[in-house]
PDB file of N, CA and C in Angstrom:
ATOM      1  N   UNK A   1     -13.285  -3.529 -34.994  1.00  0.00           N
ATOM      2  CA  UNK A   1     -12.367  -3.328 -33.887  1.00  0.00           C
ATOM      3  C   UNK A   1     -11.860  -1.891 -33.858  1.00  0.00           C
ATOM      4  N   UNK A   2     -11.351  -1.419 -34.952  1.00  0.00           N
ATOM      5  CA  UNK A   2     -10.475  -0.074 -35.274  1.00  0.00           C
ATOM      6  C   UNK A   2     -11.663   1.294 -34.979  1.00  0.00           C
ATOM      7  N   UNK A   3     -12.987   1.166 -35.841  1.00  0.00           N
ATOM      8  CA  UNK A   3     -13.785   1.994 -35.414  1.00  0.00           C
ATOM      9  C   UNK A   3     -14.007   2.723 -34.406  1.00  0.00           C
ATOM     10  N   UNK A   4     -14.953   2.305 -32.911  1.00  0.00           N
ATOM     11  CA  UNK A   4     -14.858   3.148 -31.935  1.00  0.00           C
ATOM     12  C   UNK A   4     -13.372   3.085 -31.098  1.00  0.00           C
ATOM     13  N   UNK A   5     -12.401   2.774 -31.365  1.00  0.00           N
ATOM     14  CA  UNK A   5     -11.585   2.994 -31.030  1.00  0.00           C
ATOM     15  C   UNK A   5     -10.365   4.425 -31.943  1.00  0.00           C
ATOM     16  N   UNK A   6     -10.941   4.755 -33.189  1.00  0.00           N
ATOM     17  CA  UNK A   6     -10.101   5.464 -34.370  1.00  0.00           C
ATOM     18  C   UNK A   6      -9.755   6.831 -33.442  1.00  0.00           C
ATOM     19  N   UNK A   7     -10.376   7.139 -32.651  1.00  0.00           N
ATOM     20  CA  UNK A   7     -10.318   8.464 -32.227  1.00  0.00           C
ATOM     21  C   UNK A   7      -9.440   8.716 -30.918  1.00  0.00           C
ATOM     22  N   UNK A   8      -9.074   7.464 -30.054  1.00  0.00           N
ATOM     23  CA  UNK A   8      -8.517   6.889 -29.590  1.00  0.00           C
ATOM     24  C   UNK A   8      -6.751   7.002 -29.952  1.00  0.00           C
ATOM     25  N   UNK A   9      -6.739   6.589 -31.663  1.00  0.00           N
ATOM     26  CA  UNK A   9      -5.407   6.673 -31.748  1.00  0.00           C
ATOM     27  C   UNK A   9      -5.270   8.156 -32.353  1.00  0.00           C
ATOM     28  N   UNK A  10      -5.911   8.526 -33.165  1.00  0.00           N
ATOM     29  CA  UNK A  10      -6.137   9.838 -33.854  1.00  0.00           C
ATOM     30  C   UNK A  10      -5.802  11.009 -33.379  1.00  0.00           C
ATOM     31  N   UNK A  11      -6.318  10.918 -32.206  1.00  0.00           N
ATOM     32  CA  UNK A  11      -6.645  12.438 -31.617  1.00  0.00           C
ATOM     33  C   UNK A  11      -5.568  12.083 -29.912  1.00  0.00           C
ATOM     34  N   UNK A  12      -4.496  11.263 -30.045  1.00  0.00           N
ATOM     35  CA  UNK A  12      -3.681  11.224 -29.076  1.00  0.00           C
ATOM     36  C   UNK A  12      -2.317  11.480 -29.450  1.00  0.00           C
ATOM     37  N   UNK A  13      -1.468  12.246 -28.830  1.00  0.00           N
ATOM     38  CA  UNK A  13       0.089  12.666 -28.736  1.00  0.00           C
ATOM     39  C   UNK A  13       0.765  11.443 -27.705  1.00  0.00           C
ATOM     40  N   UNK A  14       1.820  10.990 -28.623  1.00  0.00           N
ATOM     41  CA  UNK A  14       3.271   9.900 -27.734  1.00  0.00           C
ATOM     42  C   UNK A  14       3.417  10.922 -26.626  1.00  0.00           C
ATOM     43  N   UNK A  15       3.068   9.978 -25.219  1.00  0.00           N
ATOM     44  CA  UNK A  15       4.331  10.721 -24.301  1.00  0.00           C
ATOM     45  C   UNK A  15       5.613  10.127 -24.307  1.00  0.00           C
ATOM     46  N   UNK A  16       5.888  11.001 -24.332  1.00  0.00           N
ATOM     47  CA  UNK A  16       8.131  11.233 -24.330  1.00  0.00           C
ATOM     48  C   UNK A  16       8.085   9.951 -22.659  1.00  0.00           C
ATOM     49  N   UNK A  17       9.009   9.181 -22.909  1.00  0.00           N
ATOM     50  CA  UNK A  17      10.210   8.619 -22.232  1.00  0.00           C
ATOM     51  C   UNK A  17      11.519   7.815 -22.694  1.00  0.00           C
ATOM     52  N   UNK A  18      11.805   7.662 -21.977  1.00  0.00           N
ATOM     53  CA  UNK A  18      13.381   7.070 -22.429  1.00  0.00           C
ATOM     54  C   UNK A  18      13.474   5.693 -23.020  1.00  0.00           C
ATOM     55  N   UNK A  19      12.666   4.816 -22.300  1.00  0.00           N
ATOM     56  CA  UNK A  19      12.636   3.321 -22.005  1.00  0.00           C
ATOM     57  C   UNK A  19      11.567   2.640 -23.039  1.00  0.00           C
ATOM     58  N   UNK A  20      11.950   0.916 -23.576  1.00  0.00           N
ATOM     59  CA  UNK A  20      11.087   0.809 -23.805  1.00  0.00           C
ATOM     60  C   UNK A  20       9.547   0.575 -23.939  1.00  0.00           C
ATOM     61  N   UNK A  21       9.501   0.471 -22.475  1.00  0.00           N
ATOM     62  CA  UNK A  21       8.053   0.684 -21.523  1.00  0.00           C
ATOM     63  C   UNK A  21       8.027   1.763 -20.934  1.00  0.00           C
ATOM     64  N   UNK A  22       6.932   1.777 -20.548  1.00  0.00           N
ATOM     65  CA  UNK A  22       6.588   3.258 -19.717  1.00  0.00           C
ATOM     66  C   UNK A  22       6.784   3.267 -18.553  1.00  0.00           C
ATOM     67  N   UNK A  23       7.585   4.193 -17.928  1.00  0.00           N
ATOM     68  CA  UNK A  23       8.320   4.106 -16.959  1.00  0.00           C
ATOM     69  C   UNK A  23       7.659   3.951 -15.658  1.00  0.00           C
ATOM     70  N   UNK A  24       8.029   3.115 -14.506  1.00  0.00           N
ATOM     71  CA  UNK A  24       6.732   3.058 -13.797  1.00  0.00           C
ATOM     72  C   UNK A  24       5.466   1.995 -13.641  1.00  0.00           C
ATOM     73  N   UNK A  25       5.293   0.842 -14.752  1.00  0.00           N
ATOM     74  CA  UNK A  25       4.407   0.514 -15.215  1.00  0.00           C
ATOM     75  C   UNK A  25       4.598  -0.774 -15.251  1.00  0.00           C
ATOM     76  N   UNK A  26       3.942  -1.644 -14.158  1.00  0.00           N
ATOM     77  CA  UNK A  26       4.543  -3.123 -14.629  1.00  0.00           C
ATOM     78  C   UNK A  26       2.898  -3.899 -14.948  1.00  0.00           C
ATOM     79  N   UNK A  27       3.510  -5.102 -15.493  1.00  0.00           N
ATOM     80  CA  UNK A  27       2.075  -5.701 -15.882  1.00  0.00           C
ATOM     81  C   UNK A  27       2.353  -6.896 -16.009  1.00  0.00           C
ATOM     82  N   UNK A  28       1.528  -7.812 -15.454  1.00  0.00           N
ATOM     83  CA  UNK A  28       1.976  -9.524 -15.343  1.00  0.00           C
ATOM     84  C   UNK A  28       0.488  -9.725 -16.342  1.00  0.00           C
ATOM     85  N   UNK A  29       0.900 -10.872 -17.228  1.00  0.00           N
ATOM     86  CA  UNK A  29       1.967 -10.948 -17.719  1.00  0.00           C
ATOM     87  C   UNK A  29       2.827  -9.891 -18.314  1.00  0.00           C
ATOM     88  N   UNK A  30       3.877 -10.513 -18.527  1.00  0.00           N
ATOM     89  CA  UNK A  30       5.169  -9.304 -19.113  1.00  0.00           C
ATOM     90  C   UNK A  30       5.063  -9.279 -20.529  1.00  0.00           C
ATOM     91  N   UNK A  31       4.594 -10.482 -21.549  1.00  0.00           N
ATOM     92  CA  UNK A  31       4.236 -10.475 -23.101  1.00  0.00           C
ATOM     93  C   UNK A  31       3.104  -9.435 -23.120  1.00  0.00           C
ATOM     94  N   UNK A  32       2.585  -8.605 -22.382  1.00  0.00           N
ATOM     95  CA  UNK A  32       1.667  -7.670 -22.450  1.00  0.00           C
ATOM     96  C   UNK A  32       2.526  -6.262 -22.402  1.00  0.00           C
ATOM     97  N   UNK A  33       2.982  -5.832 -23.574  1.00  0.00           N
ATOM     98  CA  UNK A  33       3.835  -4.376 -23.869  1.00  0.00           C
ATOM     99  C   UNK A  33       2.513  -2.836 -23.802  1.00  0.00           C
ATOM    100  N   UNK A  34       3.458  -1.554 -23.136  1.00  0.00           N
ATOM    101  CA  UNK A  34       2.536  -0.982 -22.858  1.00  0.00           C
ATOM    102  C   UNK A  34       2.935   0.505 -23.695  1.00  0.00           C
ATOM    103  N   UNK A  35       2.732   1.344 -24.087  1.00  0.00           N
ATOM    104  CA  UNK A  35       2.521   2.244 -25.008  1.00  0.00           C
ATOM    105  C   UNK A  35       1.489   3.644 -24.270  1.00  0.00           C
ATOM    106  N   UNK A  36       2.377   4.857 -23.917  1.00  0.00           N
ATOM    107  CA  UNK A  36       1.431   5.868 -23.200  1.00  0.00           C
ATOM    108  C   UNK A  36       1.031   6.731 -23.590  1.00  0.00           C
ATOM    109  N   UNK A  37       0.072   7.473 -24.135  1.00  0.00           N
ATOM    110  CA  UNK A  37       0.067   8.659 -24.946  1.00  0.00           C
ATOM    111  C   UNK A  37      -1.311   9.599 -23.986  1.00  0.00           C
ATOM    112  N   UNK A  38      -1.158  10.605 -25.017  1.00  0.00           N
ATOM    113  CA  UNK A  38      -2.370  11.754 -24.132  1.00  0.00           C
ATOM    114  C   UNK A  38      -3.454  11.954 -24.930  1.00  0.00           C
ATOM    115  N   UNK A  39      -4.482  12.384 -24.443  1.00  0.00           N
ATOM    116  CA  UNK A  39      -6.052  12.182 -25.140  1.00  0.00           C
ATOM    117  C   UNK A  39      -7.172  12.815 -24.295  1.00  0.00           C
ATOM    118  N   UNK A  40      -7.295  14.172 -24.491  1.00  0.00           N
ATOM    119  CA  UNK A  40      -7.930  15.190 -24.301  1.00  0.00           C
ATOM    120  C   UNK A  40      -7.774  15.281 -22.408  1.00  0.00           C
ATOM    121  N   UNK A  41      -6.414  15.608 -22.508  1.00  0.00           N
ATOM    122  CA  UNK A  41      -5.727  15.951 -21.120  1.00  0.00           C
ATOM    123  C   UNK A  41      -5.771  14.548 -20.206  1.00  0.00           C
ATOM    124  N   UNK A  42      -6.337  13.449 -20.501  1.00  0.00           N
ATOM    125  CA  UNK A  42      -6.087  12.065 -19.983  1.00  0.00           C
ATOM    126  C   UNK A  42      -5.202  11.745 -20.754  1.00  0.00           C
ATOM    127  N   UNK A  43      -4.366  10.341 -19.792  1.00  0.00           N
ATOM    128  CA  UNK A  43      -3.159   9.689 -19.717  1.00  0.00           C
ATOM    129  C   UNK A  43      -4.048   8.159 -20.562  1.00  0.00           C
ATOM    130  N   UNK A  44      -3.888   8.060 -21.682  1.00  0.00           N
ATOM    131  CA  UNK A  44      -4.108   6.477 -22.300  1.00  0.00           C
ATOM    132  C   UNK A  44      -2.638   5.714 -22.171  1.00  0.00           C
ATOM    133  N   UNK A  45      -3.101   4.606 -22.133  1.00  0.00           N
ATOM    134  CA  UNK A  45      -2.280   3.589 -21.522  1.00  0.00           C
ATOM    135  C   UNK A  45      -2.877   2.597 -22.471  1.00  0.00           C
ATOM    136  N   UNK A  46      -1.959   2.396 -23.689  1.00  0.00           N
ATOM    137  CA  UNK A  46      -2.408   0.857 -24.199  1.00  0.00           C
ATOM    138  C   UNK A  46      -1.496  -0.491 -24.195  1.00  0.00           C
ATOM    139  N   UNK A  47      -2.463  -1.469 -23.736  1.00  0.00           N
ATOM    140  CA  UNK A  47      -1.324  -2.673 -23.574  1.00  0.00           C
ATOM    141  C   UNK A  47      -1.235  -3.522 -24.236  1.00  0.00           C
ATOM    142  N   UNK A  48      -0.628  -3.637 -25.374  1.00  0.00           N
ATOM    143  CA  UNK A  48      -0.313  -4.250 -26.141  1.00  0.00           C
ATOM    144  C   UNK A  48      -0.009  -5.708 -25.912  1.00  0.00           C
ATOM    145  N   UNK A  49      -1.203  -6.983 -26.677  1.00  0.00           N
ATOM    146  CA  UNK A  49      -1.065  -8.211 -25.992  1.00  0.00           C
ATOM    147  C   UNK A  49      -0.409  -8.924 -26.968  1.00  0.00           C
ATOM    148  N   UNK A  50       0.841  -9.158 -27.050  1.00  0.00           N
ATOM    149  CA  UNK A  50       1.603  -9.429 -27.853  1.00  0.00           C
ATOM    150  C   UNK A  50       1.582 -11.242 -28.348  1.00  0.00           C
ATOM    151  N   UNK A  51       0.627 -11.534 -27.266  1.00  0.00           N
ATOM    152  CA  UNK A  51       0.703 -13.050 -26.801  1.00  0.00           C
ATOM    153  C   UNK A  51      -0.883 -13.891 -27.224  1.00  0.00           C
ATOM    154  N   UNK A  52      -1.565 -12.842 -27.201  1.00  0.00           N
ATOM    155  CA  UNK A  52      -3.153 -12.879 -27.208  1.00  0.00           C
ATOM    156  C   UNK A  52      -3.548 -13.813 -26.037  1.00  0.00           C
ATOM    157  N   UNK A  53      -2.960 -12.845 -25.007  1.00  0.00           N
ATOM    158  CA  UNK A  53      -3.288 -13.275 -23.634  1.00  0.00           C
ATOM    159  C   UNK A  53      -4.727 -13.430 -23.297  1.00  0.00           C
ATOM    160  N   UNK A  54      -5.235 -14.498 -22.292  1.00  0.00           N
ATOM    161  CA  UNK A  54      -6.594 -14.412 -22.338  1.00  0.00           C
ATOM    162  C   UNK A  54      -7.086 -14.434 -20.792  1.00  0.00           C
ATOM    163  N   UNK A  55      -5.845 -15.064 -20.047  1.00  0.00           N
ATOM    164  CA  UNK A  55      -6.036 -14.833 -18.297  1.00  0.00           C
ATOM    165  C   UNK A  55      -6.015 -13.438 -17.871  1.00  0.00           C
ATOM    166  N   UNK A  56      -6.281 -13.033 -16.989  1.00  0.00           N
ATOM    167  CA  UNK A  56      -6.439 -11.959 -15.695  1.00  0.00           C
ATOM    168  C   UNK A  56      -4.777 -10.963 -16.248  1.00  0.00           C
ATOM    169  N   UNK A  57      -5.293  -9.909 -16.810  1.00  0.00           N
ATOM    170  CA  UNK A  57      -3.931  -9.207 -16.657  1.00  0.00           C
ATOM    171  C   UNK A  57      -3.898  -7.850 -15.411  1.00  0.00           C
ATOM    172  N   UNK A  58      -2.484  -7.990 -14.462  1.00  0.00           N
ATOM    173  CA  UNK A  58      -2.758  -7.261 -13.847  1.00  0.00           C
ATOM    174  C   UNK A  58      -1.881  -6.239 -13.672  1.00  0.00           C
ATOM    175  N   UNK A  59      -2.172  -4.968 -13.947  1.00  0.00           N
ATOM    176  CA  UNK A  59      -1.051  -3.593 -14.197  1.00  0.00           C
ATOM    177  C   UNK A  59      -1.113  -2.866 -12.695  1.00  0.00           C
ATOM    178  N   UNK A  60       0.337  -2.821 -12.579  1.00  0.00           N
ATOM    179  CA  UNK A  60       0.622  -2.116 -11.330  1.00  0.00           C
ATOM    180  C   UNK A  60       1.622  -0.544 -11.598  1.00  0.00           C
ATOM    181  N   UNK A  61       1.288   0.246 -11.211  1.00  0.00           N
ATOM    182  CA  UNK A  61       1.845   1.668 -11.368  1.00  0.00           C
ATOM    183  C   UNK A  61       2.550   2.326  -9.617  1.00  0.00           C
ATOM    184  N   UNK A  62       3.751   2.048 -10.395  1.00  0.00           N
ATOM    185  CA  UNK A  62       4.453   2.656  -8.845  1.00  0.00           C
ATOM    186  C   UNK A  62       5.271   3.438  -9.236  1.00  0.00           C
ATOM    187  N   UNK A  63       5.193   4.293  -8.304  1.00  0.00           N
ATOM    188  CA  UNK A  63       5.973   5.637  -7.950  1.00  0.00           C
ATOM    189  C   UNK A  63       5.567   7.050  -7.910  1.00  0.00           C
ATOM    190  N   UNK A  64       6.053   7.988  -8.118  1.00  0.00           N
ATOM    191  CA  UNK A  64       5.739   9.605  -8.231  1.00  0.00           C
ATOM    192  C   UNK A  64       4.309   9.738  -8.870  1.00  0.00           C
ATOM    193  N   UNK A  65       5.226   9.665 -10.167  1.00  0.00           N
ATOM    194  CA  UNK A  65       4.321   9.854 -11.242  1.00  0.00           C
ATOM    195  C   UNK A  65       2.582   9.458 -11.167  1.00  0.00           C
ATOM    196  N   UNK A  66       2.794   8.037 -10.772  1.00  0.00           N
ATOM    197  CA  UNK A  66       1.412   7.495 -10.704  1.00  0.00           C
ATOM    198  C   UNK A  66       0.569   7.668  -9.336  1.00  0.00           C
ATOM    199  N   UNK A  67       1.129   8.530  -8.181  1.00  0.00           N
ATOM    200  CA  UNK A  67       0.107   8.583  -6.939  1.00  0.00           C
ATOM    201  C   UNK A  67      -0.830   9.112  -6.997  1.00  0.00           C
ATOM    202  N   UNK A  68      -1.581   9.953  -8.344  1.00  0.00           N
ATOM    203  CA  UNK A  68      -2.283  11.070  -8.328  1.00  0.00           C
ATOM    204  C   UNK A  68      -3.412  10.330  -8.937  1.00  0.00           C
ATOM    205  N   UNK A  69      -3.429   8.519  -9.561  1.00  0.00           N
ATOM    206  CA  UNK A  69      -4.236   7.889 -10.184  1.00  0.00           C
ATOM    207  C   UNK A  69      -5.771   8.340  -8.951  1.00  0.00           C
ATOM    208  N   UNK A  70      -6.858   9.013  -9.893  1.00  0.00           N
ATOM    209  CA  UNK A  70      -8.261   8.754  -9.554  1.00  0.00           C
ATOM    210  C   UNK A  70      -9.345   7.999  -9.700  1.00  0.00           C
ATOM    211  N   UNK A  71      -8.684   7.623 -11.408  1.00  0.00           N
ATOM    212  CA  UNK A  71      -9.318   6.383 -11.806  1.00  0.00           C
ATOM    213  C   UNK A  71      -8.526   5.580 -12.864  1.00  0.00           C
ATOM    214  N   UNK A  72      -9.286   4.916 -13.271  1.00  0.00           N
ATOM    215  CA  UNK A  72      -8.778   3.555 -14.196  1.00  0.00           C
ATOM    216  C   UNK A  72      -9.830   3.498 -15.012  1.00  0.00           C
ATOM    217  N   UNK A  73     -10.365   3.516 -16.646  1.00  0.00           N
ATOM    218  CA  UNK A  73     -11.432   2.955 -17.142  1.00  0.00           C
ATOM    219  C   UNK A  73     -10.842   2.555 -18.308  1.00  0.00           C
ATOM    220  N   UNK A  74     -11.529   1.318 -19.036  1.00  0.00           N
ATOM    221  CA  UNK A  74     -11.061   0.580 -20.065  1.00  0.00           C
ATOM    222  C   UNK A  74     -12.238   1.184 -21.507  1.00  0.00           C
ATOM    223  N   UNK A  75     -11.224   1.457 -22.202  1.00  0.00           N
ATOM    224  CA  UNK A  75     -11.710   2.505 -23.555  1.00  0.00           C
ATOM    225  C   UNK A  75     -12.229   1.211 -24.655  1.00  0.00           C
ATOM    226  N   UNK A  76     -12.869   1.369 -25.786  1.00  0.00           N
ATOM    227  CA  UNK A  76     -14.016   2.791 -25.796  1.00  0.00           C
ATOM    228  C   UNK A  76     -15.573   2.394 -24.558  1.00  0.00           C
ATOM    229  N   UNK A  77     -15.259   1.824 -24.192  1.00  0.00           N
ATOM    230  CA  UNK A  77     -16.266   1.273 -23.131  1.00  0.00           C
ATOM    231  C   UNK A  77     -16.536   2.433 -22.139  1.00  0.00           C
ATOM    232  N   UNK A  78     -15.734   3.126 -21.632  1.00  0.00           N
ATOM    233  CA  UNK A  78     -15.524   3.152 -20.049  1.00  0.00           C
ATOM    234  C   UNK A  78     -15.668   2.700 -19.043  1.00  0.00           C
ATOM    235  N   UNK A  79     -15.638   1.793 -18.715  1.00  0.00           N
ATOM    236  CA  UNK A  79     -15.626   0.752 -17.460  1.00  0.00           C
ATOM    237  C   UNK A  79     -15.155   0.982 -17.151  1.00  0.00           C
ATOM    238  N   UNK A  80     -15.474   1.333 -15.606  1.00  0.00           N
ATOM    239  CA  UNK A  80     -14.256   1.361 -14.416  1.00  0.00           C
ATOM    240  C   UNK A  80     -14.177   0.908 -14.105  1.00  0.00           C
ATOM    241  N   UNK A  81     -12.863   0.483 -13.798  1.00  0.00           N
ATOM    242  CA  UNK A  81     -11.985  -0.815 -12.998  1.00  0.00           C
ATOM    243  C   UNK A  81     -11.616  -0.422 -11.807  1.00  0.00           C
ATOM    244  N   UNK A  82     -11.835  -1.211 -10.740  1.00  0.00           N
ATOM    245  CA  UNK A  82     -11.641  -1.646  -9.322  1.00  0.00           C
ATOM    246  C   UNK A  82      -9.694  -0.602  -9.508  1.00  0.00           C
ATOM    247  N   UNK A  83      -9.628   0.231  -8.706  1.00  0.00           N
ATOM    248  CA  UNK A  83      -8.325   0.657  -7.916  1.00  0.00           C
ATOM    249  C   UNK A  83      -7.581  -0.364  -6.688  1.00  0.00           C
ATOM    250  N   UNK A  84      -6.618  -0.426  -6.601  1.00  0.00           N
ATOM    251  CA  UNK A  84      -6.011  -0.988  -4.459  1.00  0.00           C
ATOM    252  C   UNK A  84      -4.693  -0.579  -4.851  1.00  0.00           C
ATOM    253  N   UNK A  85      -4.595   0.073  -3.777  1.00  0.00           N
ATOM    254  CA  UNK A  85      -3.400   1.061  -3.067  1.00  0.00           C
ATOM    255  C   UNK A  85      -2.915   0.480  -2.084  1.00  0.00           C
ATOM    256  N   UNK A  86      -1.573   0.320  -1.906  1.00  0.00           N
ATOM    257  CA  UNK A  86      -0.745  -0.297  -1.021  1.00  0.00           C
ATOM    258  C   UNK A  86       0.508  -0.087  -1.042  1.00  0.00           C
ATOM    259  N   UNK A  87       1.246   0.705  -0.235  1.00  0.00           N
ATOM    260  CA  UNK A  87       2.747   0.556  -0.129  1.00  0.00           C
ATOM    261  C   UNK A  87       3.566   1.590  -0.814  1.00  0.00           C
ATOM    262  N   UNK A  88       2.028   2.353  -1.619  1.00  0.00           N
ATOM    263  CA  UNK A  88       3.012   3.382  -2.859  1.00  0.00           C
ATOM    264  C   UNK A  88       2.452   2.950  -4.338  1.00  0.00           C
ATOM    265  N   UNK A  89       1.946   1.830  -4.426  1.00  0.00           N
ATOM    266  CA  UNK A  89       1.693   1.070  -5.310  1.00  0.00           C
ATOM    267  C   UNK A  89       0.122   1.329  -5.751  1.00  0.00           C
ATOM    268  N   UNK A  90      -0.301   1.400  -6.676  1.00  0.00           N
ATOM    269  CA  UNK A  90      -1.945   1.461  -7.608  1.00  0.00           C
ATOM    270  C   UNK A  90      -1.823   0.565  -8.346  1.00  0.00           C
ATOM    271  N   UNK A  91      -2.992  -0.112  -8.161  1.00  0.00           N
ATOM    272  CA  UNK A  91      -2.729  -1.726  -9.294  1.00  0.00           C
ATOM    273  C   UNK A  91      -4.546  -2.013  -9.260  1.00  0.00           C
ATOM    274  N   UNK A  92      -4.557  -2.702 -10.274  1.00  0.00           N
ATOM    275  CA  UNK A  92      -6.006  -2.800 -10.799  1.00  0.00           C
ATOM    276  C   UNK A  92      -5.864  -3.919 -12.076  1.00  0.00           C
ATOM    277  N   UNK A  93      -6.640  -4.829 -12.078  1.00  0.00           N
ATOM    278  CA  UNK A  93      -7.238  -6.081 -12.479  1.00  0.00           C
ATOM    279  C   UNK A  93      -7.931  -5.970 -13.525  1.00  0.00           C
ATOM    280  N   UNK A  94      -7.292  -6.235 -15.076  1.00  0.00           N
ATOM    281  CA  UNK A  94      -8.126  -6.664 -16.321  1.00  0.00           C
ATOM    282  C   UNK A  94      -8.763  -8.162 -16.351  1.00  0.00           C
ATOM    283  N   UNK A  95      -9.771  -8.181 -16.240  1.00  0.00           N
ATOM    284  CA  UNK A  95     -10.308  -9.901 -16.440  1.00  0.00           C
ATOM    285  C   UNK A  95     -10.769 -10.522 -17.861  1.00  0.00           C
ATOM    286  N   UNK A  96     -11.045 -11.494 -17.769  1.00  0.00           N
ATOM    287  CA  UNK A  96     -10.669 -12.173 -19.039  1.00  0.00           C
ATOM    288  C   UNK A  96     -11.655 -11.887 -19.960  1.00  0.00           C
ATOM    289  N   UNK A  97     -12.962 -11.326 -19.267  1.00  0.00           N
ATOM    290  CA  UNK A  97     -14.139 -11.371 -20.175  1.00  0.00           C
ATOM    291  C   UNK A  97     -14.119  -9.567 -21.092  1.00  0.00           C
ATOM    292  N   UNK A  98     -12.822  -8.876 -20.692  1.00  0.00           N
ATOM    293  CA  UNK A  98     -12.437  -7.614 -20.510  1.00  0.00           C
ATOM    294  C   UNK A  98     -11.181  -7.202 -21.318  1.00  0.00           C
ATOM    295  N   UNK A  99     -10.342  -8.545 -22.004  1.00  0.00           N
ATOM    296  CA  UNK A  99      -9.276  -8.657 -22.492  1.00  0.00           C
ATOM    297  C   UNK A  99      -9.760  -8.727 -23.949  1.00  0.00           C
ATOM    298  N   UNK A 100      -9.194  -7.536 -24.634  1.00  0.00           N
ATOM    299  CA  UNK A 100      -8.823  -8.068 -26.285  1.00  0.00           C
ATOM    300  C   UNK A 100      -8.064  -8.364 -26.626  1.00  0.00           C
ATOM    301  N   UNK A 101      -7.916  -9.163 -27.668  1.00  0.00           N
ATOM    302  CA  UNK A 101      -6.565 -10.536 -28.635  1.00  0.00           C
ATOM    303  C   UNK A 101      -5.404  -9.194 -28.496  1.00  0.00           C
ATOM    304  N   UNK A 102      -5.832  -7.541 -29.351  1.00  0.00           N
ATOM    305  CA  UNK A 102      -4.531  -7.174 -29.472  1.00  0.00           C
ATOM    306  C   UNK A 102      -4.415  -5.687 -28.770  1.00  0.00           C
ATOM    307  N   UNK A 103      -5.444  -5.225 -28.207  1.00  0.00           N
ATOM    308  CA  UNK A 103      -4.607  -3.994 -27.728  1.00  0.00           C
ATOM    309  C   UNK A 103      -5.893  -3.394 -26.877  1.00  0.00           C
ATOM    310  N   UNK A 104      -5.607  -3.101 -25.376  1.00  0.00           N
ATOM    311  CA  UNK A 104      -6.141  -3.338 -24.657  1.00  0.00           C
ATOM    312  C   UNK A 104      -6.046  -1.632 -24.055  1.00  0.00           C
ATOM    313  N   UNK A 105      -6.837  -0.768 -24.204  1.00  0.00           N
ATOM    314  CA  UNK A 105      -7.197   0.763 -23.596  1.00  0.00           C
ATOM    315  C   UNK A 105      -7.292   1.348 -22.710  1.00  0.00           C
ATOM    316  N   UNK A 106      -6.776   1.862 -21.526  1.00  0.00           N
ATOM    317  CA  UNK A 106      -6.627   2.378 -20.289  1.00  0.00           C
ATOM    318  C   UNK A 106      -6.404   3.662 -20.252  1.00  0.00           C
ATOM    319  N   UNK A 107      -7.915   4.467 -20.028  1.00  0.00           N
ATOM    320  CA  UNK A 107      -7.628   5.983 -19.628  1.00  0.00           C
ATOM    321  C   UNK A 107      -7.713   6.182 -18.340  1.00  0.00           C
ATOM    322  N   UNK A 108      -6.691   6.659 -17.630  1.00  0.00           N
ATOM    323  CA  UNK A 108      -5.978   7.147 -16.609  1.00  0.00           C
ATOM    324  C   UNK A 108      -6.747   8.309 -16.077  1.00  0.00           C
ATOM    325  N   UNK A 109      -7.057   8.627 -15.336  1.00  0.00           N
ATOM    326  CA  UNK A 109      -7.818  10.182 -14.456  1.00  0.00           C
ATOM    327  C   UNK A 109      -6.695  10.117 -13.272  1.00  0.00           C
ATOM    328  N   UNK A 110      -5.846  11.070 -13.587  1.00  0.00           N
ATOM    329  CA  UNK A 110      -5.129  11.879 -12.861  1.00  0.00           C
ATOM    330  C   UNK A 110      -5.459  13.120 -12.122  1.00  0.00           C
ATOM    331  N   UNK A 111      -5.250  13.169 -10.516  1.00  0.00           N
ATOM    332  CA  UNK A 111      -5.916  14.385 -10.037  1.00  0.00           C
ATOM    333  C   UNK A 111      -4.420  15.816 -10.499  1.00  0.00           C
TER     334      UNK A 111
END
């Protein structure tokens, strides 16, 4: 599990916020905690499945910060995941065959 992912945690810096989620960042379910750091000028996003969730998790990013989303891909894989924009809102669909027991990888492409 830890392997192609080591470089992942290794070679990434905490981004700074206040809160104990990342600000901006919702995700149904809510037992799915999220953790943001940086990784060779991409935004990682890990979601921590606190629950060992196994249905459809779905992360929605609203506001400022997140309008500049270009993409979505799930690490160390890269798969890109389906984007939909609405209202202000970027939200995109983890499926079940796509979900790990504990910690789930999202690099961000920001324009």
């Amino acid at each position: 599990w830890y392997r192609p992912r080591k470089k992942l945690f290794t070679d990434s810096v905490p981004l700074r916020y206040r809160s104990e989620q990342v600000p901006g960042v919702k995700v149904t379910p809510p037992s799915v905690k999220t953790i943001a750091t940086s990784n060779n000028g991409d935004t990682l996003l890990h979601l921590v499945n606190m629950d060992g969730v196994t249905r459809q998790i779905v992360v929605q990013f609203i506001g400022r910060r997140w309008k500049n989303i270009a993409g979505v891909s799930l690490e160390p894989a890269r798969k890109e995941l389906k984007l939909e924009r609405m209202d202000g809102v970027v939200k995109t669909t983890i499926w079940p065959g796509d979900i790990d027991p504990v910690d789930i990888i999202l690099r961000l492409k920001l324009n």
